[in-house]
N, C-alpha and C. Protein backbone atom coordinates (compact mmCIF):
# COMPACT_ATOMS: atom_id res chain seq x y z
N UNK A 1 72.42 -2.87 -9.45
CA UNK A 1 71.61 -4.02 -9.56
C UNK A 1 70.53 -4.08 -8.48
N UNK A 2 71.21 -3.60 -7.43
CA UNK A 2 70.01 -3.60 -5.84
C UNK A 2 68.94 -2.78 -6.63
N UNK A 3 69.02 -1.61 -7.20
CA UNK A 3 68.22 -0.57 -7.39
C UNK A 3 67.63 -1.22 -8.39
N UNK A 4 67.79 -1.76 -9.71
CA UNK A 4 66.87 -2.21 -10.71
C UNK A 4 65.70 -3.67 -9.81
N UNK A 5 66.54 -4.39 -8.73
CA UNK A 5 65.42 -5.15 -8.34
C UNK A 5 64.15 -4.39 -7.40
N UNK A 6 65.25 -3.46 -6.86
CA UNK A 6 63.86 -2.68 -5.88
C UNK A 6 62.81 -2.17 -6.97
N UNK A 7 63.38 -1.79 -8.27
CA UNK A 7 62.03 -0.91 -8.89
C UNK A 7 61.44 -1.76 -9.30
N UNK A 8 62.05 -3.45 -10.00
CA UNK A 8 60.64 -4.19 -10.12
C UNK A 8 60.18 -5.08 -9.50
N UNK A 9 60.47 -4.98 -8.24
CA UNK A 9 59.68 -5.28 -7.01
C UNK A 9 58.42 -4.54 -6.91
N UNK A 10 58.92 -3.10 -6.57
CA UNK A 10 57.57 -1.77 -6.77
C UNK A 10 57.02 -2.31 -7.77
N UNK A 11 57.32 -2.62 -9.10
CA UNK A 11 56.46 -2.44 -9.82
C UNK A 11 55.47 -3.53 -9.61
N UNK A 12 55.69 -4.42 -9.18
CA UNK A 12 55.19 -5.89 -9.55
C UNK A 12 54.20 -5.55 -8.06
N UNK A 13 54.32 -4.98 -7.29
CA UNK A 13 53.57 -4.95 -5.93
C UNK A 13 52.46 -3.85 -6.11
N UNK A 14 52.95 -2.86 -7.39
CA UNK A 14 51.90 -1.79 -7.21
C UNK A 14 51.21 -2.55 -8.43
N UNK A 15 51.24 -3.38 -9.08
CA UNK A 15 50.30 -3.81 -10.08
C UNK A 15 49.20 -4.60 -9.53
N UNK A 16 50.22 -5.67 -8.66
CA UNK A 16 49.13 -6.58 -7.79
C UNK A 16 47.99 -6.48 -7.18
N UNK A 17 48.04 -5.19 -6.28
CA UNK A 17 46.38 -4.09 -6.10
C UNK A 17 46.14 -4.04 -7.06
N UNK A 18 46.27 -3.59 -7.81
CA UNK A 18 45.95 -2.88 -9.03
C UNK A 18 44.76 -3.80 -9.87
N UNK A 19 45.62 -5.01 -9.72
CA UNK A 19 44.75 -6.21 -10.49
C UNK A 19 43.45 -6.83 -9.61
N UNK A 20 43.73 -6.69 -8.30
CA UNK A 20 43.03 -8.04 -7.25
C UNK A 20 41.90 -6.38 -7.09
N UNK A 21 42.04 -5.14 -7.09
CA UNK A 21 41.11 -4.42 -7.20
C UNK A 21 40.12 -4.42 -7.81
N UNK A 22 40.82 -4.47 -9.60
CA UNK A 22 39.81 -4.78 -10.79
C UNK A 22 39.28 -6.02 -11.32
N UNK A 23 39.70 -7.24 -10.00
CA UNK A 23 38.83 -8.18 -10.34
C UNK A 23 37.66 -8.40 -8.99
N UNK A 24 37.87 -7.26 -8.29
CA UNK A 24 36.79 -7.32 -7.24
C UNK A 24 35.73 -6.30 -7.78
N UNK A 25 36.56 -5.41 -8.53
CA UNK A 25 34.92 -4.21 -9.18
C UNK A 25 34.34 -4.59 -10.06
N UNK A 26 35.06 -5.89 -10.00
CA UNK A 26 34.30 -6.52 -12.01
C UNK A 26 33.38 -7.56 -11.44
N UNK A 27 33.56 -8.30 -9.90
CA UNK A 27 32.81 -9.00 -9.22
C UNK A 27 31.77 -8.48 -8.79
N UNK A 28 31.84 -7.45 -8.33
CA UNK A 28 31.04 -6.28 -7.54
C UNK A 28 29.85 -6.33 -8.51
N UNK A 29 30.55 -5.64 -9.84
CA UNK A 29 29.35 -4.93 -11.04
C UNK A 29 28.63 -6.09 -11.02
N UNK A 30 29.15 -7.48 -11.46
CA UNK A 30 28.63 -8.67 -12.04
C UNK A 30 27.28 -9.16 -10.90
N UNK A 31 27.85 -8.92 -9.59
CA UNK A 31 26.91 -9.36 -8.42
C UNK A 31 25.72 -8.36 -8.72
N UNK A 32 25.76 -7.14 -9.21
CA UNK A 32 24.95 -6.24 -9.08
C UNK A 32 23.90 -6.06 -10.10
N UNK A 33 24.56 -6.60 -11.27
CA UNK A 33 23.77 -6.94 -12.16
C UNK A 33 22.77 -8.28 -12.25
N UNK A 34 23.60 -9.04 -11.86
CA UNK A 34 22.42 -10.22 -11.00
C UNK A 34 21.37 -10.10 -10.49
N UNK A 35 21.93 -8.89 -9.53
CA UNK A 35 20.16 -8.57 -8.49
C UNK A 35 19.74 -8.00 -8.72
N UNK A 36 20.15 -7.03 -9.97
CA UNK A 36 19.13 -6.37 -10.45
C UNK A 36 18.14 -7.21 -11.32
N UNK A 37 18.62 -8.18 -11.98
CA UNK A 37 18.09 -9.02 -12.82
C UNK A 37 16.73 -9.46 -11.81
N UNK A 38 17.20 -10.09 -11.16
CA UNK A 38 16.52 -11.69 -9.92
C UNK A 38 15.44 -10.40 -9.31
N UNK A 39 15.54 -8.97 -9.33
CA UNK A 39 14.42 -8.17 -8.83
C UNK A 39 13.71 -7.72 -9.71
N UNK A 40 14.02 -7.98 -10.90
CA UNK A 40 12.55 -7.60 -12.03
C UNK A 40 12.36 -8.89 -12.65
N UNK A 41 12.70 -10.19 -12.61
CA UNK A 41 12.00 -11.43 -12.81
C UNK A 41 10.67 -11.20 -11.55
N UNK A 42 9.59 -11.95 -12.15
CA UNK A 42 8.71 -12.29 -11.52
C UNK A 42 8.84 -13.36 -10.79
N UNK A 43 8.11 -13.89 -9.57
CA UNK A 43 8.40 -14.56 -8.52
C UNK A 43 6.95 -15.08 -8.96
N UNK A 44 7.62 -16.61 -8.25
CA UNK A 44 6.14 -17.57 -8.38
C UNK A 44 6.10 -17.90 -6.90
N UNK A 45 4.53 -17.61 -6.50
CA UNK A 45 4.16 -18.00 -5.21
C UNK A 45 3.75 -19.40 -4.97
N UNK A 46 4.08 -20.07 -4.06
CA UNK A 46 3.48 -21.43 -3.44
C UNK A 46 2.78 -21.52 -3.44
N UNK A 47 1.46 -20.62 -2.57
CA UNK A 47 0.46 -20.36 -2.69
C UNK A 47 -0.58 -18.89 -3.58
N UNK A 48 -1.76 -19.20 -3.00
CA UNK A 48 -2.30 -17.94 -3.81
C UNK A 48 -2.51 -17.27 -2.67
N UNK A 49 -2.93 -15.80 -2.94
CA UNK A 49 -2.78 -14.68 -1.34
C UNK A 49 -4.34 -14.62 -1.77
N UNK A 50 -4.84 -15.05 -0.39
CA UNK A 50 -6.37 -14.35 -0.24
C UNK A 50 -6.70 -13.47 -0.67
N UNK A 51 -8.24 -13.17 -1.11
CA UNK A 51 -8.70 -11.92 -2.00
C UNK A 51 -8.75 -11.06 -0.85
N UNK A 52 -8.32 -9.67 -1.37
CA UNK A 52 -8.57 -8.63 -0.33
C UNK A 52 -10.03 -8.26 -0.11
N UNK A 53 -10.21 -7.96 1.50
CA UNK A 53 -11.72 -7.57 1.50
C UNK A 53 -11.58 -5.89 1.07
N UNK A 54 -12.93 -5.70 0.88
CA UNK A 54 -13.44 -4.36 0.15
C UNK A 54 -13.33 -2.79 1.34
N UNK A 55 -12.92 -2.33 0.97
CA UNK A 55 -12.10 -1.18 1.80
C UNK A 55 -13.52 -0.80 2.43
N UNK A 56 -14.59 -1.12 2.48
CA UNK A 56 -15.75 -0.68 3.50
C UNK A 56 -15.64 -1.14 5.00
N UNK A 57 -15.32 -2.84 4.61
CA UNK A 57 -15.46 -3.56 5.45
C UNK A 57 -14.33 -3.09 7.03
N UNK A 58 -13.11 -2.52 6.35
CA UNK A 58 -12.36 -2.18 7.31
C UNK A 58 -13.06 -1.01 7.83
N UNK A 59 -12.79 -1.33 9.71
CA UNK A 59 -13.10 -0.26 10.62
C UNK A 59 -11.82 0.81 10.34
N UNK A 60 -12.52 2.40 10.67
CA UNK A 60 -11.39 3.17 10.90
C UNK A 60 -10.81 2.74 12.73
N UNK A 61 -9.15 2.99 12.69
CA UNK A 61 -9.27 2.88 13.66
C UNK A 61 -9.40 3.86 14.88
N UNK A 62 -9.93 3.99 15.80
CA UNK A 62 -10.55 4.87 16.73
C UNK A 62 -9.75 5.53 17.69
N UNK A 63 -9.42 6.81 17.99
CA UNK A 63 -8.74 7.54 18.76
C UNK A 63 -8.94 7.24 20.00
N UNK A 64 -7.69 7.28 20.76
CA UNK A 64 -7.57 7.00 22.16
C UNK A 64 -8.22 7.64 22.97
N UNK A 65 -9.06 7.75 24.33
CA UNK A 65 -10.23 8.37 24.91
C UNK A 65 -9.08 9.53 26.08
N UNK A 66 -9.48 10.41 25.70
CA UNK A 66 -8.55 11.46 26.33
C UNK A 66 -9.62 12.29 27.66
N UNK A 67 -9.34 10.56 28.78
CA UNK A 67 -10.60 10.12 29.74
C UNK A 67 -10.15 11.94 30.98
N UNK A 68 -10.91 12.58 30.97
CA UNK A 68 -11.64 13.48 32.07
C UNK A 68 -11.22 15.38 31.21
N UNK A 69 -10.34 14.87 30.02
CA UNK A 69 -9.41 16.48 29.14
C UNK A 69 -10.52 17.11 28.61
N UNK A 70 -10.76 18.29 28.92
CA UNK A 70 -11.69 19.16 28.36
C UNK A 70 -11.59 19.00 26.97
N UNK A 71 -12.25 18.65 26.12
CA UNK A 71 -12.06 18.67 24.69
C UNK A 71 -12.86 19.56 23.88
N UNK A 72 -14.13 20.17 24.68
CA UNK A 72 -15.18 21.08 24.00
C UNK A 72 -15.66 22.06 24.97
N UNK A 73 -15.68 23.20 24.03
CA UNK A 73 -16.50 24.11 25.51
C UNK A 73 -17.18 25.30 24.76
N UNK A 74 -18.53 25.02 25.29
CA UNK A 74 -19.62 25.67 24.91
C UNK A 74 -20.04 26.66 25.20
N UNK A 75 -20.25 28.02 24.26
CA UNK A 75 -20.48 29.54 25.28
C UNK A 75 -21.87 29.59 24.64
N UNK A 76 -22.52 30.01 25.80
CA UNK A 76 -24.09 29.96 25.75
C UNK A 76 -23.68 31.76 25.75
N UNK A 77 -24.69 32.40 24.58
CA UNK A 77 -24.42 34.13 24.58
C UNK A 77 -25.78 34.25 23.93
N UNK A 78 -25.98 35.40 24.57
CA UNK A 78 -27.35 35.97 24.46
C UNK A 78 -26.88 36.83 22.95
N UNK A 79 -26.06 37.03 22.52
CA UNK A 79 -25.87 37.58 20.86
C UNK A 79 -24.40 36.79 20.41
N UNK A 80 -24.98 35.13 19.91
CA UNK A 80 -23.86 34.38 19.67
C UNK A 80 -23.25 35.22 18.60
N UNK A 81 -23.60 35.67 17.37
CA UNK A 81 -22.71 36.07 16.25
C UNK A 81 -21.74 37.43 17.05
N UNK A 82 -22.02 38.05 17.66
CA UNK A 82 -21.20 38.86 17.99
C UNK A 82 -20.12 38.89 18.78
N UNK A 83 -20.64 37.33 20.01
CA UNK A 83 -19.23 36.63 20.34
C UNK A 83 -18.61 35.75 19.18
N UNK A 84 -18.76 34.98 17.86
CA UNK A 84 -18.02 34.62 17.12
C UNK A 84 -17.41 35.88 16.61
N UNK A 85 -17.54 37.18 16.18
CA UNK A 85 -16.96 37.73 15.68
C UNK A 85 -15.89 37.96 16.68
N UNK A 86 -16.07 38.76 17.91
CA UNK A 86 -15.36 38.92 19.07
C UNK A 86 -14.15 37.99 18.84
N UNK A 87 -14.67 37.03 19.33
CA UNK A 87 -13.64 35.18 19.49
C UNK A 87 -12.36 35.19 18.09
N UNK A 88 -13.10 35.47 16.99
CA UNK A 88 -12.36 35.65 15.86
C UNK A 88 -11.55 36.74 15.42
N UNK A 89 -11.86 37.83 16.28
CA UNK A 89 -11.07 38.78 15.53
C UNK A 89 -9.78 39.15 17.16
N UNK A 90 -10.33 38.84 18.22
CA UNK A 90 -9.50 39.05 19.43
C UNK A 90 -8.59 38.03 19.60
N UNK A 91 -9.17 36.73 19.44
CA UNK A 91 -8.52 35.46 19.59
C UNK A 91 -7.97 34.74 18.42
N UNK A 92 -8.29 34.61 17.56
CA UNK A 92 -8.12 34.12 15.87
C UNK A 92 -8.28 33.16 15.85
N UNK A 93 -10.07 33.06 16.59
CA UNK A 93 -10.03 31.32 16.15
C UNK A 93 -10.58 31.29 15.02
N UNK A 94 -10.86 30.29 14.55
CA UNK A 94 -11.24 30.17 12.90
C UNK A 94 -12.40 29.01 13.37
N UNK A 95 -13.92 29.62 12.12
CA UNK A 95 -14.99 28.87 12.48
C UNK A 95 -15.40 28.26 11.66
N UNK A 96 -16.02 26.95 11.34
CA UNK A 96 -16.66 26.35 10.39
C UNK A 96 -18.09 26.61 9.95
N UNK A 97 -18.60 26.17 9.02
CA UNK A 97 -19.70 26.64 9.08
C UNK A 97 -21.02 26.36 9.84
N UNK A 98 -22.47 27.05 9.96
CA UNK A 98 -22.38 26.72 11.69
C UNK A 98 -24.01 25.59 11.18
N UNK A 99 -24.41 25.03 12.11
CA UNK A 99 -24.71 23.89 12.23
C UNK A 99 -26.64 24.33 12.75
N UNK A 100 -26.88 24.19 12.10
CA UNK A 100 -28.37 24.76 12.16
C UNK A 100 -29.04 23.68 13.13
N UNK A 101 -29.57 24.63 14.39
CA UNK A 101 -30.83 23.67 15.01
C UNK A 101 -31.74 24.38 15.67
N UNK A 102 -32.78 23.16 16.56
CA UNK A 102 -33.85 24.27 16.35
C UNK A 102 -33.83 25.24 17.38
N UNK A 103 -32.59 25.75 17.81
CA UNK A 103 -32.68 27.42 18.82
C UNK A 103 -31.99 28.43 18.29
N UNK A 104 -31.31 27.86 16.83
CA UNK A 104 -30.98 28.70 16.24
C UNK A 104 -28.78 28.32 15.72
N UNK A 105 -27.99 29.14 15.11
CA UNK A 105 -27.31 28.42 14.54
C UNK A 105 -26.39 27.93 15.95
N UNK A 106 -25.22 27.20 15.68
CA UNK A 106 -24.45 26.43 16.19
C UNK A 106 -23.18 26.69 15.71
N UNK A 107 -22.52 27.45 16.12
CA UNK A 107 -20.99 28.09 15.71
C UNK A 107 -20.25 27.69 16.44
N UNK A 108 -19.47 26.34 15.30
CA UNK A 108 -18.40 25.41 16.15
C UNK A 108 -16.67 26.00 15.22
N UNK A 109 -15.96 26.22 16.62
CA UNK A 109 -14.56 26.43 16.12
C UNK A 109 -13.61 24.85 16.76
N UNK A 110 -12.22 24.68 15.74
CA UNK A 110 -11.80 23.56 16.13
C UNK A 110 -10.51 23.81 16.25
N UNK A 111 -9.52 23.77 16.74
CA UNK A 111 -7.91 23.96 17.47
C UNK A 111 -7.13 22.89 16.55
N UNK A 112 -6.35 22.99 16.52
CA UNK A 112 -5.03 22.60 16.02
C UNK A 112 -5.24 20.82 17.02
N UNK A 113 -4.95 21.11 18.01
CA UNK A 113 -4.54 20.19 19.33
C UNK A 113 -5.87 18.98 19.25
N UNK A 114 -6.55 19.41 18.36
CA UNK A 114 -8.23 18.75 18.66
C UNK A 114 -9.27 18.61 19.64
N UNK A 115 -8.87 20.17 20.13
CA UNK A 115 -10.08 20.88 20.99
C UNK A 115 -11.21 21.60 20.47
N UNK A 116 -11.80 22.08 20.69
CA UNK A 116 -12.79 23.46 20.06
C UNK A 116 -13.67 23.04 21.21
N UNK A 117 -14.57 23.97 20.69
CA UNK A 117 -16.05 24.35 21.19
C UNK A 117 -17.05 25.09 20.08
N UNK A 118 -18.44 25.24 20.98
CA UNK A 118 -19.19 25.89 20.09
C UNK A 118 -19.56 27.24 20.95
N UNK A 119 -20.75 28.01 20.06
CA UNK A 119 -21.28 28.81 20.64
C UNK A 119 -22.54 28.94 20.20
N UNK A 120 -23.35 29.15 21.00
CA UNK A 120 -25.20 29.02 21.02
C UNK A 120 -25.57 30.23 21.73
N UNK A 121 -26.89 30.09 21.39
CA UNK A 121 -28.01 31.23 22.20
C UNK A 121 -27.78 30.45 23.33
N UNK A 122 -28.23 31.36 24.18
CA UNK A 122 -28.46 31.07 25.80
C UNK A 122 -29.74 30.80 25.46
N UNK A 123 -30.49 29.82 26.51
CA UNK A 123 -31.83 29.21 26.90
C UNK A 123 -32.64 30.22 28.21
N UNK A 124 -33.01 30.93 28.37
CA UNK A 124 -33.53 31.84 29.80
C UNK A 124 -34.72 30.73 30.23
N UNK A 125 -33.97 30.30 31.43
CA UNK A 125 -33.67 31.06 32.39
C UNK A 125 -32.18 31.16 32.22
N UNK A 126 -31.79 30.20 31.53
CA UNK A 126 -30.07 30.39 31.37
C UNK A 126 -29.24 31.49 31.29
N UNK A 127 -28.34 31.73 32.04
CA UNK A 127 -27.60 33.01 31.90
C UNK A 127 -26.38 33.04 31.02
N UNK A 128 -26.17 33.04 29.99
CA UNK A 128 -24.36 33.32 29.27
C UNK A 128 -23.99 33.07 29.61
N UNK A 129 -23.29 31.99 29.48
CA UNK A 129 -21.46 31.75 30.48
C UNK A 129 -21.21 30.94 29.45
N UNK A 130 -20.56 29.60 29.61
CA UNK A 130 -19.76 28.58 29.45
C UNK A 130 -19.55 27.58 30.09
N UNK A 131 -19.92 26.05 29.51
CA UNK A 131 -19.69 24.84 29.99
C UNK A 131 -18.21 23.96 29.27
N UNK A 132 -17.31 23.98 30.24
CA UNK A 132 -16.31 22.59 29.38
C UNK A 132 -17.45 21.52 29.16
N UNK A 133 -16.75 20.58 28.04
CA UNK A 133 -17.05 19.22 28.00
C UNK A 133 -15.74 18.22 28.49
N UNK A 134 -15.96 17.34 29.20
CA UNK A 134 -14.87 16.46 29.59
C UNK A 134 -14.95 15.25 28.50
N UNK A 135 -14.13 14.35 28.20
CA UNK A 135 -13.90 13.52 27.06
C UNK A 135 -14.38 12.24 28.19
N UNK A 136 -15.12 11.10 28.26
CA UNK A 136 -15.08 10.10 28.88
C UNK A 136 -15.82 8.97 28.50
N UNK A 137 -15.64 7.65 29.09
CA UNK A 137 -15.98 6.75 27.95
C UNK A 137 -17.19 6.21 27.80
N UNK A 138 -17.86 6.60 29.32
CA UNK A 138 -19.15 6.04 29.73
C UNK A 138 -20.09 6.67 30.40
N UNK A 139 -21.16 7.41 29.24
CA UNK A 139 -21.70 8.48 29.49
C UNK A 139 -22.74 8.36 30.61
N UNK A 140 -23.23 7.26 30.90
CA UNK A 140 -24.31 6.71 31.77
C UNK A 140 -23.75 6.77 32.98
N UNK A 141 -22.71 5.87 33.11
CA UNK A 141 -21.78 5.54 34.35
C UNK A 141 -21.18 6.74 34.62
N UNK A 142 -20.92 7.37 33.79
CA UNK A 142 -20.00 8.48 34.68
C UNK A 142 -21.05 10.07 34.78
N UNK A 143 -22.48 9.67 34.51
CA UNK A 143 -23.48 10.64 35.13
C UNK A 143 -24.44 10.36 36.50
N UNK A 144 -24.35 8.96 36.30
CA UNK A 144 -24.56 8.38 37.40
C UNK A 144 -23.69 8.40 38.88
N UNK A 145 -22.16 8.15 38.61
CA UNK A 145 -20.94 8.50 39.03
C UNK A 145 -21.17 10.28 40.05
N UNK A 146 -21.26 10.92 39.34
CA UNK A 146 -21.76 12.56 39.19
C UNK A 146 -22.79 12.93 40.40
N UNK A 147 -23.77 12.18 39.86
CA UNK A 147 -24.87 12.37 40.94
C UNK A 147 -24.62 11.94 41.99
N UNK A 148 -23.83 10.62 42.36
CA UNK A 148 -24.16 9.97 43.79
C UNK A 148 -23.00 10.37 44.40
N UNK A 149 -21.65 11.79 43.29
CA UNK A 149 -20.92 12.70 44.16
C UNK A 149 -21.64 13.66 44.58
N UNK A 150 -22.61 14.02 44.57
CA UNK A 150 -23.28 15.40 44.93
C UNK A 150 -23.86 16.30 43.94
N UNK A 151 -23.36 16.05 42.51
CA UNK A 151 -23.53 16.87 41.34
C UNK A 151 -24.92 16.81 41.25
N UNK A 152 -25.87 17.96 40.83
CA UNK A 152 -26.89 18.42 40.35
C UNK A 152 -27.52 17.63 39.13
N UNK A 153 -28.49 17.18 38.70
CA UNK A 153 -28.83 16.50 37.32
C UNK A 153 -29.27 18.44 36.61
N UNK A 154 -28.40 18.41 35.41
CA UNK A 154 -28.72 19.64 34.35
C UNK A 154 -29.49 18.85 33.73
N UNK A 155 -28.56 17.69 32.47
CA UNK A 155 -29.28 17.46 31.70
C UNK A 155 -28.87 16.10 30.99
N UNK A 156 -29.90 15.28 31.02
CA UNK A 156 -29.91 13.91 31.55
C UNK A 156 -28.89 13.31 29.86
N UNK A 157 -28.13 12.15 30.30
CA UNK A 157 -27.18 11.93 28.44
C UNK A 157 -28.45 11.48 27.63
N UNK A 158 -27.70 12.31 26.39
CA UNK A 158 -28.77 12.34 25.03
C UNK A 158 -27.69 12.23 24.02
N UNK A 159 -28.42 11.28 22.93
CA UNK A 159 -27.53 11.24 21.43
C UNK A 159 -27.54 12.55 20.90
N UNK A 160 -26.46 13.08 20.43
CA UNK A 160 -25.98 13.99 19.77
C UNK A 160 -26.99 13.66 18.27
N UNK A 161 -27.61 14.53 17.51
CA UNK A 161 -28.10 14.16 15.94
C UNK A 161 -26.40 13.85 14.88
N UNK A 162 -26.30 12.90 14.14
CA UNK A 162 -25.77 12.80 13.05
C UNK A 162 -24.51 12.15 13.92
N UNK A 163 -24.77 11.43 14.55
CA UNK A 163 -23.82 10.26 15.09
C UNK A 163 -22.46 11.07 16.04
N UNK A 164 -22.84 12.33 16.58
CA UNK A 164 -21.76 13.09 16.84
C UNK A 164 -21.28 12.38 18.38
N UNK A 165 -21.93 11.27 19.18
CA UNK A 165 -21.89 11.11 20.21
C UNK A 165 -22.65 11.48 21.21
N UNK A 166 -22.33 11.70 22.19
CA UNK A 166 -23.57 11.46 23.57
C UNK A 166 -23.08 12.91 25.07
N UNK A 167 -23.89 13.38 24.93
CA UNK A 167 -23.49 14.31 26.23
C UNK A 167 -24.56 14.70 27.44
N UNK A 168 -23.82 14.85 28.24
CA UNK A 168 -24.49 14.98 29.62
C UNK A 168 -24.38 16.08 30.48
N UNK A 169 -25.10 17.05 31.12
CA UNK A 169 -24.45 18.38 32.05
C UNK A 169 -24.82 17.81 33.33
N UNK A 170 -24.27 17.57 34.18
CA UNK A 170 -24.10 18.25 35.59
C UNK A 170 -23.54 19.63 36.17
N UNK A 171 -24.52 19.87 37.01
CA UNK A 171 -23.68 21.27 38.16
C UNK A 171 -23.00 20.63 39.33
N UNK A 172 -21.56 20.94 39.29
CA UNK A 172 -20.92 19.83 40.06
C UNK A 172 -21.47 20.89 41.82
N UNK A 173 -21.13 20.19 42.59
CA UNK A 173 -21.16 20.95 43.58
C UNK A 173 -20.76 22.38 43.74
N UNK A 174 -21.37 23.67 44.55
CA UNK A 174 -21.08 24.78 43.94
C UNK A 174 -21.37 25.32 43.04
N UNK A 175 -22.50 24.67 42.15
CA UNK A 175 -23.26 25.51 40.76
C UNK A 175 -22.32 25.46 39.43
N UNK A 176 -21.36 24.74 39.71
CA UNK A 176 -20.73 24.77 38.40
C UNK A 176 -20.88 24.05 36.97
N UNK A 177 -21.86 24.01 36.38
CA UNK A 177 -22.29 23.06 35.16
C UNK A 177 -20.70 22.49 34.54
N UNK A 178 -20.50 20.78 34.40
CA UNK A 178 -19.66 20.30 33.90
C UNK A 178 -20.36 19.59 33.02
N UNK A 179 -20.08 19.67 31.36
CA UNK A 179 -20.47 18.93 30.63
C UNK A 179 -19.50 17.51 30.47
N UNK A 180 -20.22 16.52 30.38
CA UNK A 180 -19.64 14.91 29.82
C UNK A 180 -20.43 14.70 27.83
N UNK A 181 -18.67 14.47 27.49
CA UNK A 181 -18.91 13.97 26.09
C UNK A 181 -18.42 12.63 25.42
N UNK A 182 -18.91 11.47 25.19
CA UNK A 182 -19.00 10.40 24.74
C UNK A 182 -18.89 9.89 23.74
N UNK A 183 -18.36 9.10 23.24
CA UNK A 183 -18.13 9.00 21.60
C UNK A 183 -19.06 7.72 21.21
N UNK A 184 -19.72 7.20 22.07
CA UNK A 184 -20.75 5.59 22.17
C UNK A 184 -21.41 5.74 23.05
């Protein structure tokens, strides 16, 4: 008799999960079907949402000033195509196409990191070399800055053509031409 109550004890205890389970997965589904419902009904707003303005009107927004980091550097060569080839086949930089002005073309390469430079004819008396450009925010002030450290006036800030920004050379003390590049 002990033994027939123990088994329907078991039984009656393993049903009881059994049941309070399948009325929680039947709650579950039911909740779930609800919100699925209540998320493809349409919603009525209180108000109306302002008209959007016209995607012109938004400014892009403007990269952080990466104030004194060489960002450009310019090789003045008395046979530019043969240093782009050089540059490209020793170094693997990769060049865009080059930028016509009036001393002749303008062969700009650009880095991964968002560095590059270009490469130009040399000007004679100019000799071949290479100027960095420094990134900074205030092309006036910080040529002015330049000079009243000792730096040489090269070549006084001028707008870049086609909105490219503003640059300036000094020879810092010691003959060293440092270019300044400006984005305003």
């Amino acid at each position: 008799m002990a033994r027939k109550a123990a088994r329907k004890s078991a039984r009656k205890s393993s049903r009881k999960p059994a049941r309070k389970s399948a009325k929680k997965t039947a709650k579950k589904s039911a909740k779930k079907t609800a919100m699925k419902s209540a998320r493809k009904a349409p919603r009525a707003r209180a108000t109306a949402r302002p008209a959007r303005r016209a995607s012109s009107s938004r400014k892009a927004a403007t990269p952080a000033v990466r104030f004194g980091v060489i960002t450009h550097t310019e090789l003045a060569s008395a046979n530019p195509t043969a240093t782009q080839q050089w540059c490209a086949s020793v170094l693997g930089w990769k060049f865009g196409e080059a930028v016509p002005t009036p001393t002749g073309p303008y062969l700009m390469w650009r880095f991964e990191n968002g560095t590059g430079g270009g490469i130009r004819s040399n000007n004679p008396p100019e000799f071949p070399g290479s100027i960095p450009y420094c990134e900074i925010t205030d092309i006036q002030g910080t040529y002015s800055k330049a000079l009243a450290a000792g730096a040489a006036a090269m070549v006084a800030p001028m707008q870049l053509p086609g909105g490219m920004g503003w640059v300036a050379i000094v020879a810092a003390p010691g003959g060293v031409p440092i270019g300044f590049w400006s984005a305003g």
